[in-house]
PDB file of N, CA and C in Angstrom:
ATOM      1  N   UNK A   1      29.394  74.952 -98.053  1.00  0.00           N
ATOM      2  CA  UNK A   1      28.757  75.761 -97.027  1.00  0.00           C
ATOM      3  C   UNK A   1      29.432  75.496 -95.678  1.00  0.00           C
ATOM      4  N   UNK A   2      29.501  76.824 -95.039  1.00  0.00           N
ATOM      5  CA  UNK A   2      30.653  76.343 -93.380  1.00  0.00           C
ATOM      6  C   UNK A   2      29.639  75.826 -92.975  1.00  0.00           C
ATOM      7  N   UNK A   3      29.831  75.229 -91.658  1.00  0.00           N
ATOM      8  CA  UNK A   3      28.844  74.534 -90.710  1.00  0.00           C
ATOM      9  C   UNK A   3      29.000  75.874 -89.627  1.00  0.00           C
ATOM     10  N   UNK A   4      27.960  75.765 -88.442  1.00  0.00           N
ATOM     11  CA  UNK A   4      28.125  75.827 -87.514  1.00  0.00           C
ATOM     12  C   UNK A   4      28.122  74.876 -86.062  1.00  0.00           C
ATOM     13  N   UNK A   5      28.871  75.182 -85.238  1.00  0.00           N
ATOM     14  CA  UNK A   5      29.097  74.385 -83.997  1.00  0.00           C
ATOM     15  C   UNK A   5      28.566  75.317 -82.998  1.00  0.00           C
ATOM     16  N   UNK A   6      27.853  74.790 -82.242  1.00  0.00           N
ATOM     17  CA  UNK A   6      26.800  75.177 -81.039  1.00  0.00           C
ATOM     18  C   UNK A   6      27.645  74.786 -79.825  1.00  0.00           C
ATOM     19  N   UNK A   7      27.927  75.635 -79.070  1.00  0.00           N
ATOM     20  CA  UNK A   7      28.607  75.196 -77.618  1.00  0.00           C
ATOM     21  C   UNK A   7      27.525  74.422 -77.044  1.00  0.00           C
ATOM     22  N   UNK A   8      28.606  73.467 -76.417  1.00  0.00           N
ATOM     23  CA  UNK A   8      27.449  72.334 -75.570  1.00  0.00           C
ATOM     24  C   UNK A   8      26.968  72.978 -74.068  1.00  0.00           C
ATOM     25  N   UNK A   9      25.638  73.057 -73.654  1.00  0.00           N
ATOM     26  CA  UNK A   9      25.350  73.399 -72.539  1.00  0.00           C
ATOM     27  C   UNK A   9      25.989  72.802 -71.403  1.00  0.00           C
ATOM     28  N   UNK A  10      26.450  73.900 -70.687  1.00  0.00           N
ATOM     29  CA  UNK A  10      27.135  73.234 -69.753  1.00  0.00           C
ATOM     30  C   UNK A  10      28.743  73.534 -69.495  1.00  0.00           C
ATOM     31  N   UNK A  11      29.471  73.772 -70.624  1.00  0.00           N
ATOM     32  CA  UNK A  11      30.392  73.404 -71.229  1.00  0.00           C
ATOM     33  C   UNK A  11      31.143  75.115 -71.204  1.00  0.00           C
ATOM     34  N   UNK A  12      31.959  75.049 -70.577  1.00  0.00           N
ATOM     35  CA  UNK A  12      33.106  76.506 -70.603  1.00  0.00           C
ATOM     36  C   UNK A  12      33.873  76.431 -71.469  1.00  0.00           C
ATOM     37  N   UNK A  13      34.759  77.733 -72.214  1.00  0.00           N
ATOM     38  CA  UNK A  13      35.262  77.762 -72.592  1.00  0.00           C
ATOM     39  C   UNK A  13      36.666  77.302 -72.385  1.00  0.00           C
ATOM     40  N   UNK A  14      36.699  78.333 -71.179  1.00  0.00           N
ATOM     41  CA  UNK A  14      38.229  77.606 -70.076  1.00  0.00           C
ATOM     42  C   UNK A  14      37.798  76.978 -68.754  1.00  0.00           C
ATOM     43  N   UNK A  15      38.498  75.843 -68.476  1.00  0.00           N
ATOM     44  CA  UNK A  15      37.825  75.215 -67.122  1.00  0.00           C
ATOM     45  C   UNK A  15      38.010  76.118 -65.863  1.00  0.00           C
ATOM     46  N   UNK A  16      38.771  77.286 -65.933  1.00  0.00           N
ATOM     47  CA  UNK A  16      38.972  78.149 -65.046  1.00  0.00           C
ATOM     48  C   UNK A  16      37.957  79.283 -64.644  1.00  0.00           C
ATOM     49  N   UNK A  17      37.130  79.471 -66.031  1.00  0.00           N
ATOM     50  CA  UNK A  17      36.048  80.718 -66.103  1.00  0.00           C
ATOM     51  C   UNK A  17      34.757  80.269 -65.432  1.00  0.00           C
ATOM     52  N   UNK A  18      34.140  81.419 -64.197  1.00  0.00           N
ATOM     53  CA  UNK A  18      33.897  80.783 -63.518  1.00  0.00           C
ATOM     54  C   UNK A  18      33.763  80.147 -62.138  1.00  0.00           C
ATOM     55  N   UNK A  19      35.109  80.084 -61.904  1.00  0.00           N
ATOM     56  CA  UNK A  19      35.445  78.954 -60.966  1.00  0.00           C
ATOM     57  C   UNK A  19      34.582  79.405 -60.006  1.00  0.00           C
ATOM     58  N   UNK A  20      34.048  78.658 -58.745  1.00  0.00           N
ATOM     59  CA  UNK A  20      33.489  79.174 -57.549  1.00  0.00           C
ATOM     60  C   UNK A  20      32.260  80.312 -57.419  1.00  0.00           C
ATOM     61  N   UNK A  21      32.053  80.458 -58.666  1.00  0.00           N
ATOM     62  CA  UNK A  21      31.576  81.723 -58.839  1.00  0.00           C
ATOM     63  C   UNK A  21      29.494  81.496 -57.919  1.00  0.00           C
ATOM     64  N   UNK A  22      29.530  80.360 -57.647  1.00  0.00           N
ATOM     65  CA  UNK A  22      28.204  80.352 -56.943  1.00  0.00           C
ATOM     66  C   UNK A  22      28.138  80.855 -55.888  1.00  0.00           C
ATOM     67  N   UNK A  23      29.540  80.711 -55.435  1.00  0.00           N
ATOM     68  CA  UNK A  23      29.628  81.030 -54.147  1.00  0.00           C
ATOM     69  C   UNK A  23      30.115  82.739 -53.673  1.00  0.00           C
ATOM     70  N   UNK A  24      30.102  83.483 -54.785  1.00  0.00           N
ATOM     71  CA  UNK A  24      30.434  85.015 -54.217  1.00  0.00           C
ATOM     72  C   UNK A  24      29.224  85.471 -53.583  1.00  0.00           C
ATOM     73  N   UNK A  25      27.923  85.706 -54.118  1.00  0.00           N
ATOM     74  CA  UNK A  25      26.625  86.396 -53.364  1.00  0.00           C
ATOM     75  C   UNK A  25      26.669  85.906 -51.897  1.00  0.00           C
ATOM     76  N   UNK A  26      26.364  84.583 -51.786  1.00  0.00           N
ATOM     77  CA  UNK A  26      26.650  83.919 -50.272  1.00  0.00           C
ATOM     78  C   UNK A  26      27.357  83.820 -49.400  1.00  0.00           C
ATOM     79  N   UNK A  27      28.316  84.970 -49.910  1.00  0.00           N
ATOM     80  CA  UNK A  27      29.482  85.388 -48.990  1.00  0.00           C
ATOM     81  C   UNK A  27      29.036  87.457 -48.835  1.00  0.00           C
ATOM     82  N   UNK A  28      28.721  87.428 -49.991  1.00  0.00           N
ATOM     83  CA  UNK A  28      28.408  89.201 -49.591  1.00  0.00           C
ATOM     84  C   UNK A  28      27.125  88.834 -48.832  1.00  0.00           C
ATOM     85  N   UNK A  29      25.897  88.253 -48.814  1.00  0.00           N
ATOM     86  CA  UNK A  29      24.859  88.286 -47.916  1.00  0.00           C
ATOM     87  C   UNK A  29      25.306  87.920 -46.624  1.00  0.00           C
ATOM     88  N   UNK A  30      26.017  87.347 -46.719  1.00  0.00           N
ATOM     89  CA  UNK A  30      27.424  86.935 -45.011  1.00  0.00           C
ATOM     90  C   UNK A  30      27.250  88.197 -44.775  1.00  0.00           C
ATOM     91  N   UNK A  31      27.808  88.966 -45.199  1.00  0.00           N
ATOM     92  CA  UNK A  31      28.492  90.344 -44.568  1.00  0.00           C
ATOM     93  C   UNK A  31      28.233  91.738 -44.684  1.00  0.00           C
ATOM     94  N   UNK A  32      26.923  91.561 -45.614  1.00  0.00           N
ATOM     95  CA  UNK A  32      25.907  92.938 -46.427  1.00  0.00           C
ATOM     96  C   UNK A  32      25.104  92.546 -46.016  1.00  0.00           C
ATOM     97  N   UNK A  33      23.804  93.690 -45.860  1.00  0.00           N
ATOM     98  CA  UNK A  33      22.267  93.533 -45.952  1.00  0.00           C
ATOM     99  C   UNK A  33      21.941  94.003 -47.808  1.00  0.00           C
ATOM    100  N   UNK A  34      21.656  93.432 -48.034  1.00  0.00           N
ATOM    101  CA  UNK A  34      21.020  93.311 -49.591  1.00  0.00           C
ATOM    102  C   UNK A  34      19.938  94.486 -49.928  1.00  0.00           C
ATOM    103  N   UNK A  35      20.375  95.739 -49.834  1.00  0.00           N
ATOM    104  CA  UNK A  35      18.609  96.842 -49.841  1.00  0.00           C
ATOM    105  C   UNK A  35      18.201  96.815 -51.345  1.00  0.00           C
ATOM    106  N   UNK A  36      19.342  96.631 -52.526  1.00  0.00           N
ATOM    107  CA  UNK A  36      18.185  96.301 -53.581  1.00  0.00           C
ATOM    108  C   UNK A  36      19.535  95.813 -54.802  1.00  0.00           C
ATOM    109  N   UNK A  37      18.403  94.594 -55.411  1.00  0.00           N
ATOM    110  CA  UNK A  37      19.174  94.324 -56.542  1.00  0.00           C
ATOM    111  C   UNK A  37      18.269  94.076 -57.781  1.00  0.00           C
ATOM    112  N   UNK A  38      19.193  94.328 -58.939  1.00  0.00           N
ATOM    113  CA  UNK A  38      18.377  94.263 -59.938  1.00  0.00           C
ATOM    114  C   UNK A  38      19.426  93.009 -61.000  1.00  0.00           C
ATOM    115  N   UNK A  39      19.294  91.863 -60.948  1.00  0.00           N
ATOM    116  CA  UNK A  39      19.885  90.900 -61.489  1.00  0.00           C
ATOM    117  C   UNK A  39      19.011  90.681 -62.857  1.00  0.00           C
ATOM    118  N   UNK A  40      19.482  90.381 -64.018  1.00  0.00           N
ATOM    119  CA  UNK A  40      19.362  90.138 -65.592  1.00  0.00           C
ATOM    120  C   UNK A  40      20.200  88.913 -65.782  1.00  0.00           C
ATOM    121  N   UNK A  41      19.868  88.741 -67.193  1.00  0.00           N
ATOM    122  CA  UNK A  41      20.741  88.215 -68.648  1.00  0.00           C
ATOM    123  C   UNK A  41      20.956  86.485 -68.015  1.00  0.00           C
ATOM    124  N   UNK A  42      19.963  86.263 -67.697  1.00  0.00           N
ATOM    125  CA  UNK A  42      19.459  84.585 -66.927  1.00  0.00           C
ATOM    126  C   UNK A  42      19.655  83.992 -69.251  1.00  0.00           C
ATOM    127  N   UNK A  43      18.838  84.395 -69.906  1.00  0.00           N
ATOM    128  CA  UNK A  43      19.316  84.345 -71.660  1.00  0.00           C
ATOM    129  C   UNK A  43      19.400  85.220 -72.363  1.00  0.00           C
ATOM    130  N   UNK A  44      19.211  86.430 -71.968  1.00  0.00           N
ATOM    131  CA  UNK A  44      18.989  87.401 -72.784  1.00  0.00           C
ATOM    132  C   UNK A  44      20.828  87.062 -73.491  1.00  0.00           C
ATOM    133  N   UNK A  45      21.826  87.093 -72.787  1.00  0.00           N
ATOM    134  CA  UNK A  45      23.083  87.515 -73.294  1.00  0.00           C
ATOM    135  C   UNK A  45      23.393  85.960 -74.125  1.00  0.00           C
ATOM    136  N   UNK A  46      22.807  85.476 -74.405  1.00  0.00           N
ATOM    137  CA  UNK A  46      23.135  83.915 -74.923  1.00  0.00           C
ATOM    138  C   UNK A  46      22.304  84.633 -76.414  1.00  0.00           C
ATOM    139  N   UNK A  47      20.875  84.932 -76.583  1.00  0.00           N
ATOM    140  CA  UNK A  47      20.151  85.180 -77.521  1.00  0.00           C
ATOM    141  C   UNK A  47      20.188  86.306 -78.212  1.00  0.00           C
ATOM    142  N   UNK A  48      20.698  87.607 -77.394  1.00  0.00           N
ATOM    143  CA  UNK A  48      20.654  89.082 -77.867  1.00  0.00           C
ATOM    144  C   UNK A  48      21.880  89.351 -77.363  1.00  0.00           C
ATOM    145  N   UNK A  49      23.268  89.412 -77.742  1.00  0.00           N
ATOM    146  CA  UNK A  49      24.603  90.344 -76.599  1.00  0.00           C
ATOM    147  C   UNK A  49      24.314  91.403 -77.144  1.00  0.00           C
ATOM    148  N   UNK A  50      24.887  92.174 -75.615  1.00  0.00           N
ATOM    149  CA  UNK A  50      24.612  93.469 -75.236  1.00  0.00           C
ATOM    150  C   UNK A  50      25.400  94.162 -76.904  1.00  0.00           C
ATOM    151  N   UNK A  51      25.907  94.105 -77.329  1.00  0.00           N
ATOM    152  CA  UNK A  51      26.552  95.088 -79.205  1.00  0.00           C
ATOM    153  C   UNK A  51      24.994  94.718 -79.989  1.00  0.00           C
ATOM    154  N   UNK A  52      24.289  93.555 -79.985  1.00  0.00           N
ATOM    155  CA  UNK A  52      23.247  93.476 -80.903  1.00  0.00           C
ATOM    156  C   UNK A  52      21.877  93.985 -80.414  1.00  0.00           C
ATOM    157  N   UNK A  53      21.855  94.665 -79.163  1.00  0.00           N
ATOM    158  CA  UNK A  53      20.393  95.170 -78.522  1.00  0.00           C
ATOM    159  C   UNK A  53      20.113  96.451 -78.960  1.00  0.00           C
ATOM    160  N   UNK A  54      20.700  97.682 -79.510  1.00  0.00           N
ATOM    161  CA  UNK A  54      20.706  98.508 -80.174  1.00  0.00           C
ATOM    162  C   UNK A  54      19.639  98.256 -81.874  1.00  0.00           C
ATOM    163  N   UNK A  55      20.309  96.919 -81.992  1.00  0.00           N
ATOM    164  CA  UNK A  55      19.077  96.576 -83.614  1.00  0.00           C
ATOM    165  C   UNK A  55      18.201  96.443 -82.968  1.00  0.00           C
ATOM    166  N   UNK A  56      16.958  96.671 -81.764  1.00  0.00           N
ATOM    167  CA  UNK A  56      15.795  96.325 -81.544  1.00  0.00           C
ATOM    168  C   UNK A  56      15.200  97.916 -81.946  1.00  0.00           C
ATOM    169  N   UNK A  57      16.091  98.968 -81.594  1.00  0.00           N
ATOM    170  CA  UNK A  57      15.093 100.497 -81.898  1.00  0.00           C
ATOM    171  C   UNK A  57      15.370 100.690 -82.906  1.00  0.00           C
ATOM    172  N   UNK A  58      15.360  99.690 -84.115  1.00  0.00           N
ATOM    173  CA  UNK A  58      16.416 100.131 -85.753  1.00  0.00           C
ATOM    174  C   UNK A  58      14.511  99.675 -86.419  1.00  0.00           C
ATOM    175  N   UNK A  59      13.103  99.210 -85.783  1.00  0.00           N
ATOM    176  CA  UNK A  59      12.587  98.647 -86.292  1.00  0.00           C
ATOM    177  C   UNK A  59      11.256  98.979 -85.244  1.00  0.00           C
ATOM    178  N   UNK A  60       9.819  99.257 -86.203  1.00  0.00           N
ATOM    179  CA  UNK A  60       9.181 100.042 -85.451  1.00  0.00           C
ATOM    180  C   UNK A  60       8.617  98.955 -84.089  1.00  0.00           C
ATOM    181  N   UNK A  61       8.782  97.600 -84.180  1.00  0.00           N
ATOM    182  CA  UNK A  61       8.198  96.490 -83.086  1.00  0.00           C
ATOM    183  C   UNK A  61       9.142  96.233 -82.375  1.00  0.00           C
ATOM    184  N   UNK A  62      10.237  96.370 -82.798  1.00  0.00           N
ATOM    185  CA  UNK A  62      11.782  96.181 -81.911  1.00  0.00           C
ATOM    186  C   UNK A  62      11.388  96.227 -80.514  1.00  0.00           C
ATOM    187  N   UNK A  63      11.200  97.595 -80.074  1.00  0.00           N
ATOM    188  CA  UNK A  63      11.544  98.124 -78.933  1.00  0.00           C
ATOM    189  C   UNK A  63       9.989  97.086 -78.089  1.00  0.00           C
ATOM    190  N   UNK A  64       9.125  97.091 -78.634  1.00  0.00           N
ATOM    191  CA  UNK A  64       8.297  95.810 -77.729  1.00  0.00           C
ATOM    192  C   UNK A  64       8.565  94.890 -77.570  1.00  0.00           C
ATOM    193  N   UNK A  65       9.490  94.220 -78.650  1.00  0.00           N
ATOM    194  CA  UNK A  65       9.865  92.814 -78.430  1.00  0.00           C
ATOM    195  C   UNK A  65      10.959  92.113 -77.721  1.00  0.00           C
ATOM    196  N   UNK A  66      11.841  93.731 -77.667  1.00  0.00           N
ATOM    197  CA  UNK A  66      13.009  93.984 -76.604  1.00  0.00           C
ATOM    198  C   UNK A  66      12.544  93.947 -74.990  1.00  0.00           C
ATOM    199  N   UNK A  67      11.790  94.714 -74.656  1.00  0.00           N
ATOM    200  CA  UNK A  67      11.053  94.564 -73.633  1.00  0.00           C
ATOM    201  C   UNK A  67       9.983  93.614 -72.864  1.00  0.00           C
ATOM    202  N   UNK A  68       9.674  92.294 -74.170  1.00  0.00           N
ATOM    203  CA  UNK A  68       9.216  91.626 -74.078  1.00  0.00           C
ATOM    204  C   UNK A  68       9.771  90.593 -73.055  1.00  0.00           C
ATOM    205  N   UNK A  69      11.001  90.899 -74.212  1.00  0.00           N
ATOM    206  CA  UNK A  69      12.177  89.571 -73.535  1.00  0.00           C
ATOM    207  C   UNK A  69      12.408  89.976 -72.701  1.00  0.00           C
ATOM    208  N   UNK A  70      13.065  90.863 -72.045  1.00  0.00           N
ATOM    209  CA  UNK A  70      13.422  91.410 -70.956  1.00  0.00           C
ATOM    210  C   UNK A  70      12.573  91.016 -70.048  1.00  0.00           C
ATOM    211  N   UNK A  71      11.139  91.019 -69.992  1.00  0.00           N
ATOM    212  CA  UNK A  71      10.264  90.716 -68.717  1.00  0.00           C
ATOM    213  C   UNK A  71      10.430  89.500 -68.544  1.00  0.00           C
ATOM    214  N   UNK A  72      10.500  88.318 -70.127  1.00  0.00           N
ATOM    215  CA  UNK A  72      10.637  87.372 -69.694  1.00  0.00           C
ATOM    216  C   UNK A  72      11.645  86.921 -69.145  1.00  0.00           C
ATOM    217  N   UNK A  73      12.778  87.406 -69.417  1.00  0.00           N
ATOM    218  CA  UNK A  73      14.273  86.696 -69.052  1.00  0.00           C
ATOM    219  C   UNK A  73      14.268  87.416 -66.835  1.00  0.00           C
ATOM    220  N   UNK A  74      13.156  88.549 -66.425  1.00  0.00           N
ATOM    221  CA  UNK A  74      13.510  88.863 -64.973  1.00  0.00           C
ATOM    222  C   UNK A  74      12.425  87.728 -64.598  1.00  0.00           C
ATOM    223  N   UNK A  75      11.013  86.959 -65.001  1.00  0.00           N
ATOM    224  CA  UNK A  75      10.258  86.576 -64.441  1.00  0.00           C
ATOM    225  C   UNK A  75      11.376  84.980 -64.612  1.00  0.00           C
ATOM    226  N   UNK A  76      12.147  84.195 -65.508  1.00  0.00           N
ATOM    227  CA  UNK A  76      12.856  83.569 -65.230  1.00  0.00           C
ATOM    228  C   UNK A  76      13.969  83.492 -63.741  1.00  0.00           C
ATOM    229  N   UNK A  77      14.612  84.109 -63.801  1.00  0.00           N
ATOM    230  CA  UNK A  77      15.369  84.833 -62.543  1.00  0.00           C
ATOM    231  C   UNK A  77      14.534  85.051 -61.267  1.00  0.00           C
ATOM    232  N   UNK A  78      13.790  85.394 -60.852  1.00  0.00           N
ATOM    233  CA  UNK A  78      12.593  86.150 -59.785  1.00  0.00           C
ATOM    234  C   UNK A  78      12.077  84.691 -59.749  1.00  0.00           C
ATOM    235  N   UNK A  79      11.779  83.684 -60.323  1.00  0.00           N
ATOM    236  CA  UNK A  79      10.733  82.401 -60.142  1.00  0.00           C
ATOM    237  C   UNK A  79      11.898  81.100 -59.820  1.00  0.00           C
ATOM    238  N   UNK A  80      13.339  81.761 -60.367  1.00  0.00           N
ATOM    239  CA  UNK A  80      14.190  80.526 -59.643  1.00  0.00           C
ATOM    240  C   UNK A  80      14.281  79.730 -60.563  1.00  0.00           C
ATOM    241  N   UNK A  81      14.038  79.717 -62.336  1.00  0.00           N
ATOM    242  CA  UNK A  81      14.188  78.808 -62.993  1.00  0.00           C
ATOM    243  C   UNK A  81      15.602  78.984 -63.959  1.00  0.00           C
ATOM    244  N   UNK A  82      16.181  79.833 -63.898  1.00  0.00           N
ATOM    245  CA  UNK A  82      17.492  80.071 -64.270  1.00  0.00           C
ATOM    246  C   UNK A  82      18.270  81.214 -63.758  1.00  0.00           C
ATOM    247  N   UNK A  83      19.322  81.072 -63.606  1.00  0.00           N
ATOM    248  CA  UNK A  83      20.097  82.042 -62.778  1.00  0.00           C
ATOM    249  C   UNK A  83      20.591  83.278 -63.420  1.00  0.00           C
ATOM    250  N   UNK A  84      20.738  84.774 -63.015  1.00  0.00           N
ATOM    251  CA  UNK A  84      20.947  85.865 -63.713  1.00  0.00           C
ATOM    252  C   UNK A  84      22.716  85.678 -63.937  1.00  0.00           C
ATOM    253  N   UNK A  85      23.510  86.047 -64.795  1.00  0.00           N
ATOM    254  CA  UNK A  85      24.274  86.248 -64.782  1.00  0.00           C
ATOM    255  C   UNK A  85      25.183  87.574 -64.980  1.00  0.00           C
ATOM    256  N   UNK A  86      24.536  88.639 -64.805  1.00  0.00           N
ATOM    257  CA  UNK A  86      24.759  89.819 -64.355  1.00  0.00           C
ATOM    258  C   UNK A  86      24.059  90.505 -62.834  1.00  0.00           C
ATOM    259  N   UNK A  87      24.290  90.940 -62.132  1.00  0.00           N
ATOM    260  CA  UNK A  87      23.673  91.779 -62.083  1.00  0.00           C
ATOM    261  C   UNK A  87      24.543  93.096 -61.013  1.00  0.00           C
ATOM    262  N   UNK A  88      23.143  94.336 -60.537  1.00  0.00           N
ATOM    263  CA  UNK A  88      23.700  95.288 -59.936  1.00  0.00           C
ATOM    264  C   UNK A  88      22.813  95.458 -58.451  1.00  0.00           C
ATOM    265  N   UNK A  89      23.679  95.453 -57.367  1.00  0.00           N
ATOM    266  CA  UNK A  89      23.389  95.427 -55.462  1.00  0.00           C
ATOM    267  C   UNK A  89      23.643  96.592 -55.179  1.00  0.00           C
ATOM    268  N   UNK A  90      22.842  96.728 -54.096  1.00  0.00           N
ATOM    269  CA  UNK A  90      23.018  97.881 -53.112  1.00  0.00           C
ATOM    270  C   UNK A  90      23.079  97.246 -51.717  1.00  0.00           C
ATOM    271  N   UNK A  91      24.393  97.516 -51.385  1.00  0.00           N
ATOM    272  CA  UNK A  91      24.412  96.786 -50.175  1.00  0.00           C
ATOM    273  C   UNK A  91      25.199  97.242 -48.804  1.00  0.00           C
ATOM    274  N   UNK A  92      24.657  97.011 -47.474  1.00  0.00           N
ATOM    275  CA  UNK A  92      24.805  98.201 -46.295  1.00  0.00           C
ATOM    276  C   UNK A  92      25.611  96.915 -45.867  1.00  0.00           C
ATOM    277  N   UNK A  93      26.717  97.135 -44.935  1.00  0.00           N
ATOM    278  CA  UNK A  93      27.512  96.181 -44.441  1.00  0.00           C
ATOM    279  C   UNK A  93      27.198  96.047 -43.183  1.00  0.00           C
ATOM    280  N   UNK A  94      26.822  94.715 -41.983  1.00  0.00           N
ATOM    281  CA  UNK A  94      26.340  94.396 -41.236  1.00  0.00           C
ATOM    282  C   UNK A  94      27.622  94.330 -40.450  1.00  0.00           C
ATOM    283  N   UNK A  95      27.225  95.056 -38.718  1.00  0.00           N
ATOM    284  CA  UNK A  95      27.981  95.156 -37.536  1.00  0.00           C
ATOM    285  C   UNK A  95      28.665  93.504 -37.738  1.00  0.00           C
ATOM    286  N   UNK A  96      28.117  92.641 -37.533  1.00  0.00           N
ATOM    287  CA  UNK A  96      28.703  91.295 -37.122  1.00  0.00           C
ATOM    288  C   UNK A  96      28.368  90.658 -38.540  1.00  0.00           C
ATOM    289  N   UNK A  97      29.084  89.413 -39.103  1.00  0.00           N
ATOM    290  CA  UNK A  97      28.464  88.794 -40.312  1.00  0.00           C
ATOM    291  C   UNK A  97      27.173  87.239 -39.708  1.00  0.00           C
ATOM    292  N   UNK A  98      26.655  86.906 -40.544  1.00  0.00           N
ATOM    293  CA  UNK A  98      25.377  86.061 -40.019  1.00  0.00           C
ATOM    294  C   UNK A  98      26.394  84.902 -39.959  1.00  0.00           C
ATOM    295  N   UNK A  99      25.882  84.380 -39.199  1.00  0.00           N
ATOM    296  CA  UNK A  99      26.564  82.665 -38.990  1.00  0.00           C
ATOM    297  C   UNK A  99      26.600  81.506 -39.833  1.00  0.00           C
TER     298      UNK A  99
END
């Protein structure tokens, strides 16, 4: 029987992927006003990737349990207990950037 190997949390693939990447938003709020964002996939993309979310409407509870997660994975994100790793901004660019 194969085994499987579980990536270790924490742990990149390439030490390059990534890099700095905390620091892009805190540079567009520098220099944007933020009028709306809708940030996701804090686990959804670890537990469900986006090719396997399609099998949730293949099954008549699917589509609740899809949506389930979904609320849970924005009330994660929105409460600050894990970070989104997608998401989509709307953003107006400010006369001067904030200090």
């Amino acid at each position: 029987m194969d085994s499987f190997n579980r990536p270790v949390p924490g742990k990149l693939v390439s030490p390059f992927e990534a890099i700095r990447s905390a620091e892009i938003m805190p540079v567009f709020a520098r220099w944007f006003d933020i009028e709306f964002r809708n940030e996701q996939n804090s686990f959804m993309a670890l537990i469900c990737g986006t090719g396997m979310r399609a099998n949730y409407t293949e099954t008549e509870d699917g589509p609740a349990l899809f949506e389930l997660l979904m609320a849970f994975d924005a009330l994660l994100i929105e409460n600050g207990v894990l970070s989104p790793h997608t998401g989509l901004y709307l953003m107006r660019r400010r006369e001067a950037p904030e200090a």
